[in-house]
N, C-alpha and C. Protein backbone atom coordinates (compact mmCIF):
# COMPACT_ATOMS: atom_id res chain seq x y z
N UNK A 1 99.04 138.77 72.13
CA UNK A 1 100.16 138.31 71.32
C UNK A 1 101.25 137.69 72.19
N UNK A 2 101.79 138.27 73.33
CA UNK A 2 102.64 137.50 74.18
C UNK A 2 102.10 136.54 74.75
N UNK A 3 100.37 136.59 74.83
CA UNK A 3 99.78 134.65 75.82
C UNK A 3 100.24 134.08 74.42
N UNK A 4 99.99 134.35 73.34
CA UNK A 4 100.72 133.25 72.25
C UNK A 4 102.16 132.54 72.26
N UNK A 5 102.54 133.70 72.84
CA UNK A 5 104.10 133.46 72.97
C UNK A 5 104.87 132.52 74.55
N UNK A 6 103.32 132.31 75.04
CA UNK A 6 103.56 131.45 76.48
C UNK A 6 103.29 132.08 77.77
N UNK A 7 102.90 133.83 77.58
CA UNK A 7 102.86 134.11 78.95
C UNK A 7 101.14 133.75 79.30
N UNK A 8 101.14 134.01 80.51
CA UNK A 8 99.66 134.20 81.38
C UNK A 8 99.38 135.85 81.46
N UNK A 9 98.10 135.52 80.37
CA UNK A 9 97.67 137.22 80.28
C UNK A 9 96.35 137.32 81.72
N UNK A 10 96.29 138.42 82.29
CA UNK A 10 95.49 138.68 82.94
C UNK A 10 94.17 139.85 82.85
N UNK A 11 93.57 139.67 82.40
CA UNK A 11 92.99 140.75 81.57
C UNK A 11 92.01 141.46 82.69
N UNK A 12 92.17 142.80 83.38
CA UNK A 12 91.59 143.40 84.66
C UNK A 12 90.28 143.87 83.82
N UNK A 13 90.48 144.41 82.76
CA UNK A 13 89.05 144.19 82.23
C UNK A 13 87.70 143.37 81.87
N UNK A 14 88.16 142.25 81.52
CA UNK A 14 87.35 141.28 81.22
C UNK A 14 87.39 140.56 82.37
N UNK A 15 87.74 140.87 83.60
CA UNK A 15 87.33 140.03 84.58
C UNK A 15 86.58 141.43 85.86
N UNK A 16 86.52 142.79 85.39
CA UNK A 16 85.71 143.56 85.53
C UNK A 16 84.48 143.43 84.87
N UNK A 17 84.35 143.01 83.66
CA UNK A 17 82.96 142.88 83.29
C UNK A 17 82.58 141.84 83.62
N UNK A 18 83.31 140.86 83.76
CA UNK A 18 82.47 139.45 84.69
C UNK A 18 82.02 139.76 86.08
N UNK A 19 82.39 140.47 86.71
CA UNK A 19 81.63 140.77 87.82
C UNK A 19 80.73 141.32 87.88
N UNK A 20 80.37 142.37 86.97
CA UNK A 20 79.01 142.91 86.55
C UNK A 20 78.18 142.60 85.72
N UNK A 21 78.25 140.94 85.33
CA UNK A 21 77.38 139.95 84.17
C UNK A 21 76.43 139.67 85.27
N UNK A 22 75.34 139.22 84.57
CA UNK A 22 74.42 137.99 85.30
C UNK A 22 75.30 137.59 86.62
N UNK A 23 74.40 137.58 87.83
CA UNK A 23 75.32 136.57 88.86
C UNK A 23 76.58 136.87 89.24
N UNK A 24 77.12 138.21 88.67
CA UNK A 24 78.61 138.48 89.05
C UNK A 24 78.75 139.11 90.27
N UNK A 25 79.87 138.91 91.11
CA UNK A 25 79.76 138.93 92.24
C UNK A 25 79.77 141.09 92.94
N UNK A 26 79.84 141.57 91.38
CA UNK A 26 79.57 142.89 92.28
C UNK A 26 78.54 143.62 92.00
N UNK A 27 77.04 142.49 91.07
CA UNK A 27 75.32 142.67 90.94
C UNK A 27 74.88 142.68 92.30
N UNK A 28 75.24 142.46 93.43
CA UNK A 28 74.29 142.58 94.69
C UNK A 28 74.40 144.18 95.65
N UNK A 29 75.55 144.26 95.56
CA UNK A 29 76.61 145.96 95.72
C UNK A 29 76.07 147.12 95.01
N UNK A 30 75.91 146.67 93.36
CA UNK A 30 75.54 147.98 92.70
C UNK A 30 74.22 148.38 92.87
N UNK A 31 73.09 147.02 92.64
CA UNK A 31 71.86 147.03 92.59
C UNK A 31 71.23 148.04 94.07
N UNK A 32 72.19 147.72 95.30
CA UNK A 32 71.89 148.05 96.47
C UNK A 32 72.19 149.94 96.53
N UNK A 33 73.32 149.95 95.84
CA UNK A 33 73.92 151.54 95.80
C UNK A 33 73.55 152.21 94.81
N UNK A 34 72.72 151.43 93.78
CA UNK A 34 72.44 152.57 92.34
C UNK A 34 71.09 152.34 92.59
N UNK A 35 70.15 151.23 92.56
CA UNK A 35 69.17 151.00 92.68
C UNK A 35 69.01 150.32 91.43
N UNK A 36 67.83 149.45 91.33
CA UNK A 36 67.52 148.74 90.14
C UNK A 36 67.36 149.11 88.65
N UNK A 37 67.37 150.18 88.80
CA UNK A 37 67.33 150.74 87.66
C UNK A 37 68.64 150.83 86.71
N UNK A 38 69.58 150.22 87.54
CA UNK A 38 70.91 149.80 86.82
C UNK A 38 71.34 148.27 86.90
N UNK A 39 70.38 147.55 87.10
CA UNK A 39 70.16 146.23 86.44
C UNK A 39 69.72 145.86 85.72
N UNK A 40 70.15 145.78 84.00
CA UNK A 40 69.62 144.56 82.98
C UNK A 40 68.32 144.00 83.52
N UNK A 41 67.37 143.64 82.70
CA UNK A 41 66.55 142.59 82.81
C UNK A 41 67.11 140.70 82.86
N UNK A 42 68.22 141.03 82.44
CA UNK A 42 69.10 139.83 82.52
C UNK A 42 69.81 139.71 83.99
N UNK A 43 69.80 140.58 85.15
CA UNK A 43 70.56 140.75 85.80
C UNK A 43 71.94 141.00 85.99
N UNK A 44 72.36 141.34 84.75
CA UNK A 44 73.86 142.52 84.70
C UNK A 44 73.77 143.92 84.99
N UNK A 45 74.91 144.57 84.57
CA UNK A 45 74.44 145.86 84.99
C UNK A 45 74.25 146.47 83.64
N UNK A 46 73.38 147.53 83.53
CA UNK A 46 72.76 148.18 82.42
C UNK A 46 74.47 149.23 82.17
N UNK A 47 75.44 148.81 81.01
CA UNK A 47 76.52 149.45 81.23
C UNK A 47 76.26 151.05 80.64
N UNK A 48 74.94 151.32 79.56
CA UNK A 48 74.87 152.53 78.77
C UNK A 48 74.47 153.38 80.20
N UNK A 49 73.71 152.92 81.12
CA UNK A 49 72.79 153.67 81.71
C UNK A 49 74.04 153.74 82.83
N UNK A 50 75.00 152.79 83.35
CA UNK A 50 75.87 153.36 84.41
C UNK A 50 76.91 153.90 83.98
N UNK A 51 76.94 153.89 82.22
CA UNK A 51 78.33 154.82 81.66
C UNK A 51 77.78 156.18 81.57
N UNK A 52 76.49 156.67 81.57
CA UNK A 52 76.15 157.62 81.20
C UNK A 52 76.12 158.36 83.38
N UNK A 53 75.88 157.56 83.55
CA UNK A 53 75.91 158.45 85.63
C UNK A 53 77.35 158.17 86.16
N UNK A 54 78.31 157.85 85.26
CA UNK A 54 79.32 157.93 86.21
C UNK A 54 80.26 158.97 85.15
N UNK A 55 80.47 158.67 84.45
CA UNK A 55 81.58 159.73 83.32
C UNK A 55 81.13 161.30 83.33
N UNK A 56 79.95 161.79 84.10
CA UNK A 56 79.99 162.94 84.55
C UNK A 56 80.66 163.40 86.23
N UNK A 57 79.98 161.64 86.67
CA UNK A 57 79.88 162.57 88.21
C UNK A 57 81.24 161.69 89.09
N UNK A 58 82.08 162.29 89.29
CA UNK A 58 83.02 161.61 90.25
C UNK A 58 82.80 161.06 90.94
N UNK A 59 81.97 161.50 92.23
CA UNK A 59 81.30 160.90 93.32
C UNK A 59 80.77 159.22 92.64
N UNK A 60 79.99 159.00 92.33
CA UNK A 60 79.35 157.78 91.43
C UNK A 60 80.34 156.91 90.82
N UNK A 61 81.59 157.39 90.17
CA UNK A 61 82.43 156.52 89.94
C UNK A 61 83.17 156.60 90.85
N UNK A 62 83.48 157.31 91.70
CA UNK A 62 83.96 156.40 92.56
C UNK A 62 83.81 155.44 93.51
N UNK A 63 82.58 155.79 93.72
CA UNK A 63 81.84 154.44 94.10
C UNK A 63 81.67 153.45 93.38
N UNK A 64 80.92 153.64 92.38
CA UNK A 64 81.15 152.11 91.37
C UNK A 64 82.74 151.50 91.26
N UNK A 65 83.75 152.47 91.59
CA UNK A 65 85.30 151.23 91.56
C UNK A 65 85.19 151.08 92.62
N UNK A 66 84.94 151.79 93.98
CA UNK A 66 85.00 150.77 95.46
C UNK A 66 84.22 149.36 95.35
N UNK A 67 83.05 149.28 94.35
CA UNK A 67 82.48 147.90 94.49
C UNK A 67 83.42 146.96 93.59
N UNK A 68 83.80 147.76 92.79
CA UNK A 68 84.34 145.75 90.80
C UNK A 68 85.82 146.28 91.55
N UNK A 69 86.85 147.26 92.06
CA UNK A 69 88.07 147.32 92.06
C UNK A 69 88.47 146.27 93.10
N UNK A 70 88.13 146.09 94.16
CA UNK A 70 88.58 145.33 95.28
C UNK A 70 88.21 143.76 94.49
N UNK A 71 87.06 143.38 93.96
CA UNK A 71 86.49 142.00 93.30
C UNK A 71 87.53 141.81 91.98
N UNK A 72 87.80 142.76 91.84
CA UNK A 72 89.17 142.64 90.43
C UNK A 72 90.69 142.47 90.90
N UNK A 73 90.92 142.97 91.76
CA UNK A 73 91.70 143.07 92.50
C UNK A 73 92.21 141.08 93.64
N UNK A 74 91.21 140.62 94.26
CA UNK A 74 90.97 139.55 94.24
C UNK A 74 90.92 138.65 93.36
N UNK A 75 90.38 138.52 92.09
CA UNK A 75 90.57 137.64 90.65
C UNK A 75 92.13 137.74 90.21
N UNK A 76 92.73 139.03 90.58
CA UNK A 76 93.88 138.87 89.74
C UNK A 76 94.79 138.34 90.58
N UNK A 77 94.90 138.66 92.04
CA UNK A 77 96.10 138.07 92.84
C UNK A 77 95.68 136.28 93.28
N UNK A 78 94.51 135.82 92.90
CA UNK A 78 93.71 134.36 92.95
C UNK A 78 94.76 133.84 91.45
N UNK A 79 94.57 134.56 90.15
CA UNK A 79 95.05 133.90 89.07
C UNK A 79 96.63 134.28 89.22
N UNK A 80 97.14 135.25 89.64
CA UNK A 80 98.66 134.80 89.89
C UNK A 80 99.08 133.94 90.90
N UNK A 81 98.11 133.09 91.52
CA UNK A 81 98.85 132.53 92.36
C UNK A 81 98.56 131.08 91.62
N UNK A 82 97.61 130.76 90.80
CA UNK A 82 97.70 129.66 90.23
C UNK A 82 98.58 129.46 88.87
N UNK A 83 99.16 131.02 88.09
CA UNK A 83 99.97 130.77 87.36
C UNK A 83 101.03 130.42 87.69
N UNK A 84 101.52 129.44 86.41
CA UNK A 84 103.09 128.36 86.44
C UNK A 84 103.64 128.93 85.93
N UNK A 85 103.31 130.19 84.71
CA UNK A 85 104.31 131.01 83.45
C UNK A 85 105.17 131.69 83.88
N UNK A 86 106.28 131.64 83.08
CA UNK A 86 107.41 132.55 83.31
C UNK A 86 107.26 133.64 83.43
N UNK A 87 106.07 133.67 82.45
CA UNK A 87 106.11 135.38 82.26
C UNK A 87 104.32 135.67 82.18
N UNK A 88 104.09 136.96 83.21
CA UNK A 88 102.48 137.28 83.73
C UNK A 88 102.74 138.55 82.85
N UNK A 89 101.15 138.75 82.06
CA UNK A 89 101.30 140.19 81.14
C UNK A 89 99.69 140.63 81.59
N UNK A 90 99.95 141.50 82.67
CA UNK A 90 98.87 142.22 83.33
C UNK A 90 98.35 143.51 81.93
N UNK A 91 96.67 143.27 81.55
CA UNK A 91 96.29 144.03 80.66
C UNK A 91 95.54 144.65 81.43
N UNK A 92 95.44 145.68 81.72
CA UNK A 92 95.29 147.25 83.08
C UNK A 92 94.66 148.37 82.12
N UNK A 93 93.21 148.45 81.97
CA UNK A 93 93.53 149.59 81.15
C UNK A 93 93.38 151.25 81.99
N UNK A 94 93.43 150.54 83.40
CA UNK A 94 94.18 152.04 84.37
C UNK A 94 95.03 151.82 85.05
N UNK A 95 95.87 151.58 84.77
CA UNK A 95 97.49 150.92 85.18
C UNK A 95 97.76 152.31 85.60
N UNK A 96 97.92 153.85 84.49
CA UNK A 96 98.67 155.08 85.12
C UNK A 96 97.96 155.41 85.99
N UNK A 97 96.33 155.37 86.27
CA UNK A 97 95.41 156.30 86.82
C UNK A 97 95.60 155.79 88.48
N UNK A 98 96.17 154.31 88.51
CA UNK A 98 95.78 153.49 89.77
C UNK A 98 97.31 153.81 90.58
N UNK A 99 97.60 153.89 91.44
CA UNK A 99 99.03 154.54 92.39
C UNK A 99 99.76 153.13 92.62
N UNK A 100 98.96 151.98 92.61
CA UNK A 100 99.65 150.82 93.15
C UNK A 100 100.08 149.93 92.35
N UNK A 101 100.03 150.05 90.97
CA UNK A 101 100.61 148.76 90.19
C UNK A 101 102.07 149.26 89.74
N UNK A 102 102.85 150.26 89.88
CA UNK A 102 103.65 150.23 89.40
C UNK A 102 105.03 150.16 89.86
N UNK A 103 104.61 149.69 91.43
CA UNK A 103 105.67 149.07 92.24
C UNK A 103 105.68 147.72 92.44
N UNK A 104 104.41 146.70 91.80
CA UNK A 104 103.98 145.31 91.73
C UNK A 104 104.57 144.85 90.00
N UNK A 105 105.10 145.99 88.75
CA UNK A 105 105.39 145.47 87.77
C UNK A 105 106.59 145.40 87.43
N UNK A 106 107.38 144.75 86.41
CA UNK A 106 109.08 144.75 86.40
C UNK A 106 108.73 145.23 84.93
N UNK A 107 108.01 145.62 84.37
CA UNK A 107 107.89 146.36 83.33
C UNK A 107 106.89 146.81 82.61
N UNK A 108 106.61 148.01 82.16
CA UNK A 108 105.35 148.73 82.12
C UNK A 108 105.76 148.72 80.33
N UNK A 109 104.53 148.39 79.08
CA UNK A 109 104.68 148.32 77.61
C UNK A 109 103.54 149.05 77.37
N UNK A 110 103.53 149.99 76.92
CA UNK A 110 102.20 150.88 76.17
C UNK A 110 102.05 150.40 75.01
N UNK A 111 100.55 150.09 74.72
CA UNK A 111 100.84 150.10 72.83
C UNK A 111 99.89 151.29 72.94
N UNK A 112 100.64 152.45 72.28
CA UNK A 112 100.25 153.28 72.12
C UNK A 112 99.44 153.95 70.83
N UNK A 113 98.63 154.84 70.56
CA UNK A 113 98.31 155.54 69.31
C UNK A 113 97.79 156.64 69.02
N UNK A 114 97.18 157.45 68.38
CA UNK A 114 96.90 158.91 68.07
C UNK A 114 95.31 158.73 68.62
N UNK A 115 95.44 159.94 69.13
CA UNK A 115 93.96 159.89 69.53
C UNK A 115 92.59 159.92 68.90
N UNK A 116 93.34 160.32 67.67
CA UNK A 116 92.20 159.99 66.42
C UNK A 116 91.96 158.59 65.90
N UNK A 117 93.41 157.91 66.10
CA UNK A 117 92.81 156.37 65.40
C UNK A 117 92.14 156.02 66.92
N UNK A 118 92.36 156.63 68.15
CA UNK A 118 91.59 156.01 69.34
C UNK A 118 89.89 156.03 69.28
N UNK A 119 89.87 157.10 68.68
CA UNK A 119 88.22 157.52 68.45
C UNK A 119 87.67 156.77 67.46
N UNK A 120 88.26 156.79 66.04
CA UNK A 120 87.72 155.92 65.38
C UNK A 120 88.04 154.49 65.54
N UNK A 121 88.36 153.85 66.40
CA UNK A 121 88.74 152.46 66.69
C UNK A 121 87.35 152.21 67.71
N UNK A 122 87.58 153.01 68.45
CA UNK A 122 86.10 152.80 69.75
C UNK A 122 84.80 152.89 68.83
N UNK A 123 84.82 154.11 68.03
CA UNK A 123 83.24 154.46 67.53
C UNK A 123 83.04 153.24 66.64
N UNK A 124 84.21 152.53 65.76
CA UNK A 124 83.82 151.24 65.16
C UNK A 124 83.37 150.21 66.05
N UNK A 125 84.29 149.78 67.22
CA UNK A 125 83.77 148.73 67.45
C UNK A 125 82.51 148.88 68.93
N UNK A 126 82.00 150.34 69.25
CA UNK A 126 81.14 150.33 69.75
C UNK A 126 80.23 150.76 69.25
N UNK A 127 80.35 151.62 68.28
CA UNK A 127 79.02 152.33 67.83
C UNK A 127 78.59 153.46 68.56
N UNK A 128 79.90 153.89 69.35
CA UNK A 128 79.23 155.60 69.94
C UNK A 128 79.78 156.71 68.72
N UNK A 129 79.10 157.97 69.56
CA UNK A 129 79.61 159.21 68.16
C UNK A 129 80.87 159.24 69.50
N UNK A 130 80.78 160.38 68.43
CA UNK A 130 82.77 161.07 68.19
C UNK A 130 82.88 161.68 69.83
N UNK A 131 81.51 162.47 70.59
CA UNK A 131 81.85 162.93 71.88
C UNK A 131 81.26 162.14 72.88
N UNK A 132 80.93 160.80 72.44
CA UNK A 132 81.22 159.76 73.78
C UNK A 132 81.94 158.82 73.70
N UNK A 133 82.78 159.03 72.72
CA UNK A 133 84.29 158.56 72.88
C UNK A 133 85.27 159.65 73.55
N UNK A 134 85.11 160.30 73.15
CA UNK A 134 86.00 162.07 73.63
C UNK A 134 85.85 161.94 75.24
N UNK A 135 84.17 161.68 75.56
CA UNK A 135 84.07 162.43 76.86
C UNK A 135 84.98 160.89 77.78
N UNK A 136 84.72 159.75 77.44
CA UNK A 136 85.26 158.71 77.98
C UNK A 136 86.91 159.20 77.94
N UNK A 137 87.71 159.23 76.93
CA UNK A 137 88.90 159.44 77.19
C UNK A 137 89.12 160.97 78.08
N UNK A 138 88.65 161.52 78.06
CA UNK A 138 88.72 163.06 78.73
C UNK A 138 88.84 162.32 80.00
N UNK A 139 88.30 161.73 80.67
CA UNK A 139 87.87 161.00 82.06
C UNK A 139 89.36 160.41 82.35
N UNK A 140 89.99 160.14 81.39
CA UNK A 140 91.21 158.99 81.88
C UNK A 140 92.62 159.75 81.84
N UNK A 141 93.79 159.39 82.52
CA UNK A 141 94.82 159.90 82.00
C UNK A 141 94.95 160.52 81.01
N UNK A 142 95.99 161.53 80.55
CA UNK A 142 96.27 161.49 79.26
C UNK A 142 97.34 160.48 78.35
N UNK A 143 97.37 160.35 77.03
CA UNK A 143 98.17 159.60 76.65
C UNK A 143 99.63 159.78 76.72
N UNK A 144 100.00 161.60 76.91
CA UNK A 144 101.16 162.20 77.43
C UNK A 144 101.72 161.18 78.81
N UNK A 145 101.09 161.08 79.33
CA UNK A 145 100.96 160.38 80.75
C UNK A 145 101.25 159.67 80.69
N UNK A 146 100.47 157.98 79.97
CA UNK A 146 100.89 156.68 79.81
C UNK A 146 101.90 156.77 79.27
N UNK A 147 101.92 157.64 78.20
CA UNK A 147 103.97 157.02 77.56
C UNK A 147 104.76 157.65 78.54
N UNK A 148 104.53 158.09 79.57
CA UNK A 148 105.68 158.71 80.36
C UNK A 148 106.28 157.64 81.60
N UNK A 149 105.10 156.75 81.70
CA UNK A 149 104.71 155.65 82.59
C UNK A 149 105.62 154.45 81.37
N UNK A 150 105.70 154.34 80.55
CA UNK A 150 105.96 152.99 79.74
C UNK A 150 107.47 152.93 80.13
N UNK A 151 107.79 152.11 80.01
CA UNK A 151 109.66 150.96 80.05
C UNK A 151 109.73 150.99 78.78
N UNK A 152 108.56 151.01 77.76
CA UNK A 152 108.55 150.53 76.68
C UNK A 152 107.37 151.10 75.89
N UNK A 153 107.10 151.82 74.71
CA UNK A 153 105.73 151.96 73.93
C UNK A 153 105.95 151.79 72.59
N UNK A 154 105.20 151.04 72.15
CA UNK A 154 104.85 150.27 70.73
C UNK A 154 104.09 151.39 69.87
N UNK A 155 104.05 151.91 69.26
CA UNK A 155 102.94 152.76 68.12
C UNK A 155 102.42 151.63 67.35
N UNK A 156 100.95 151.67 67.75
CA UNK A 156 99.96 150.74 66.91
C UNK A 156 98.91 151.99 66.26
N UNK A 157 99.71 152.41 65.38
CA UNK A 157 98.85 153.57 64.65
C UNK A 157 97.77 153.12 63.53
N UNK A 158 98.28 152.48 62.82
CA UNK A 158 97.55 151.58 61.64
C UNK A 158 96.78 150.88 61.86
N UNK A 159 96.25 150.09 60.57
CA UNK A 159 94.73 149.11 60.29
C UNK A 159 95.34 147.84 60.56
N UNK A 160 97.26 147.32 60.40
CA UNK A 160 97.39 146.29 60.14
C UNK A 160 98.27 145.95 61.22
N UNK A 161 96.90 145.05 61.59
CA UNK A 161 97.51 143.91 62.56
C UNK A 161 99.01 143.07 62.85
N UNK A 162 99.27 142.65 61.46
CA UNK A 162 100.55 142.19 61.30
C UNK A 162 102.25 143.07 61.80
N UNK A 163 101.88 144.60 61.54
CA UNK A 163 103.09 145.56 62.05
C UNK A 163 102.92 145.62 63.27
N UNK A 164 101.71 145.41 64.17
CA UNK A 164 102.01 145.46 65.42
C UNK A 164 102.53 144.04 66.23
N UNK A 165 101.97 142.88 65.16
CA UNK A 165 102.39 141.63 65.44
C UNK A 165 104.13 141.80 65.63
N UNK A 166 104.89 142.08 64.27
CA UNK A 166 106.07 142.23 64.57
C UNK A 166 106.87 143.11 65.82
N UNK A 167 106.73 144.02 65.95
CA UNK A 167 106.84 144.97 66.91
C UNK A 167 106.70 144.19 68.60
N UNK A 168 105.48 143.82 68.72
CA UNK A 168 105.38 142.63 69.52
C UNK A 168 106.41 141.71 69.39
N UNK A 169 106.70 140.92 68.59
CA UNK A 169 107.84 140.04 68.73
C UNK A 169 109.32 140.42 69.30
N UNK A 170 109.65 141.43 68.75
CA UNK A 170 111.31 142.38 69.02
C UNK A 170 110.61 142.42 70.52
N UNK A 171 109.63 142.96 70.83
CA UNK A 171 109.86 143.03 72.31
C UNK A 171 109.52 141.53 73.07
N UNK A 172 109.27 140.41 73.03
CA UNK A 172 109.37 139.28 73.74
C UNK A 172 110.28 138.40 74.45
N UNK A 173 111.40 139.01 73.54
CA UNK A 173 112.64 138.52 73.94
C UNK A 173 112.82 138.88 75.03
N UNK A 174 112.74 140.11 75.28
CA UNK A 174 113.16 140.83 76.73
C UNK A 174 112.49 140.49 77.80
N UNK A 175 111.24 139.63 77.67
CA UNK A 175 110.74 139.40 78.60
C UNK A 175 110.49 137.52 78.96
N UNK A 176 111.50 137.55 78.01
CA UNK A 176 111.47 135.50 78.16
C UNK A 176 110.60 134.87 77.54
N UNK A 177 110.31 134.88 76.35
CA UNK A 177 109.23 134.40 75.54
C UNK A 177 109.87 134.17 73.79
C-alpha cells in the first residue's frame, strides 16, 4: 500500500524465495549441505520437505539462513542503492528475530493481528492444519515482541481490506508519501 503511495518496497521475502527457485543463486549451497533430496525436480528447493527438517531442528535452520541470509542480504543493499524514492519500506518478516535491522531503520510499522486470524489467514492461503501453522509461529518471535519493537502498529484484525487500506493512509504522511 505505501509502493502505491510512491515508496520502493523491498520485499526480503520474495527475494528469499528467488534464491531458492530454479537457478537461484542459493540451489548450489543447499543441494551441497542438505543433499538432493531437497531439490525439486524442477531444481528449486523442495520447501515442504526443508520446512518440515528445519522448524524442528535449530542446527539445520541455521544453516539454511547462513546460505539465502547473506544472498538476501546482498539483493537488498544492491536494490537500495539503485533506489531514487524518498521513501524505502523494507518488508522483513524477521525484522525482531534479526539484531541488525533496527539500527539501519528510521522507523519500525507492525501490521499487527490476533493469532487466531494469523492461523486462519496462513491455513487459507496455504492449506496447512491448525499445528503447522502453530508450530511455524512457535519458531518465531512472539507477537508480544514485535509490537514492542514497532514506532508504530496497525491492527489488521478483519476480512476487509479497505480498513487496513485507511489506517495505511493516516500513517503515510509521516513518512513522506
Amino acid at each position: 500500500m505505501l509502493g502505491l503511495r510512491g515508496a520502493d518496497v523491498i520485499d526480503a521475502d520474495a527475494i528469499s524465495r528467488a534464491t531458492t527457485e530454479a537457478g537461484g543463486l542459493a540451489m548450489p549451497a543447499i543441494g551441497a549441505q542438505f543433499g538432493p533430496d531437497f531439490v525439486a525436480l524442477d531444481g528449486s528447493m523442495d520447501r515442504e520437505k526443508m520446512r518440515a527438517q528445519v522448524f524442528g531442528r535449530a542446527r539445520d535452520r541455521q544453516l539454511l539462513e547462513s546460505i539465502i541470509h547473506p544472498l538476501v542480504a546482498q539483493e537488498i543493499q544492491r536494490r537500495i542503492q539503485a533506489s531514487t524514492a524518498s521513501c524505502l519500506v523494507f518488508d522483513i518478516p524477521l525484522l525482531v528475530e534479526s539484531s541488525h535491522w533496527r539500527r539501519q531503520l528510521d522507523h519500525i510499522l507492525v501490521i499487527d493481528c490476533s493469532e487466531d486470524t494469523q492461523i486462519r489467514r496462513v491455513q487459507r492461503r496455504n492449506a496447512w492444519d491448525r499445528g503447522q501453522v502453530e508450530s511455524v509461529i512457535s519458531s518465531q518471535c512472539s507477537r508480544l515482541k514485535r509490537l514492542a519493537a514497532a514506532d508504530t502498529a496497525l491492527l489488521n484484525d478483519g476480512e476487509d481490506i479497505k480498513a487496513l487500506e485507511v489506517l495505511v493512509a493516516r500513517c503515510a504522511h509521516q513518512f513522506g508519501l
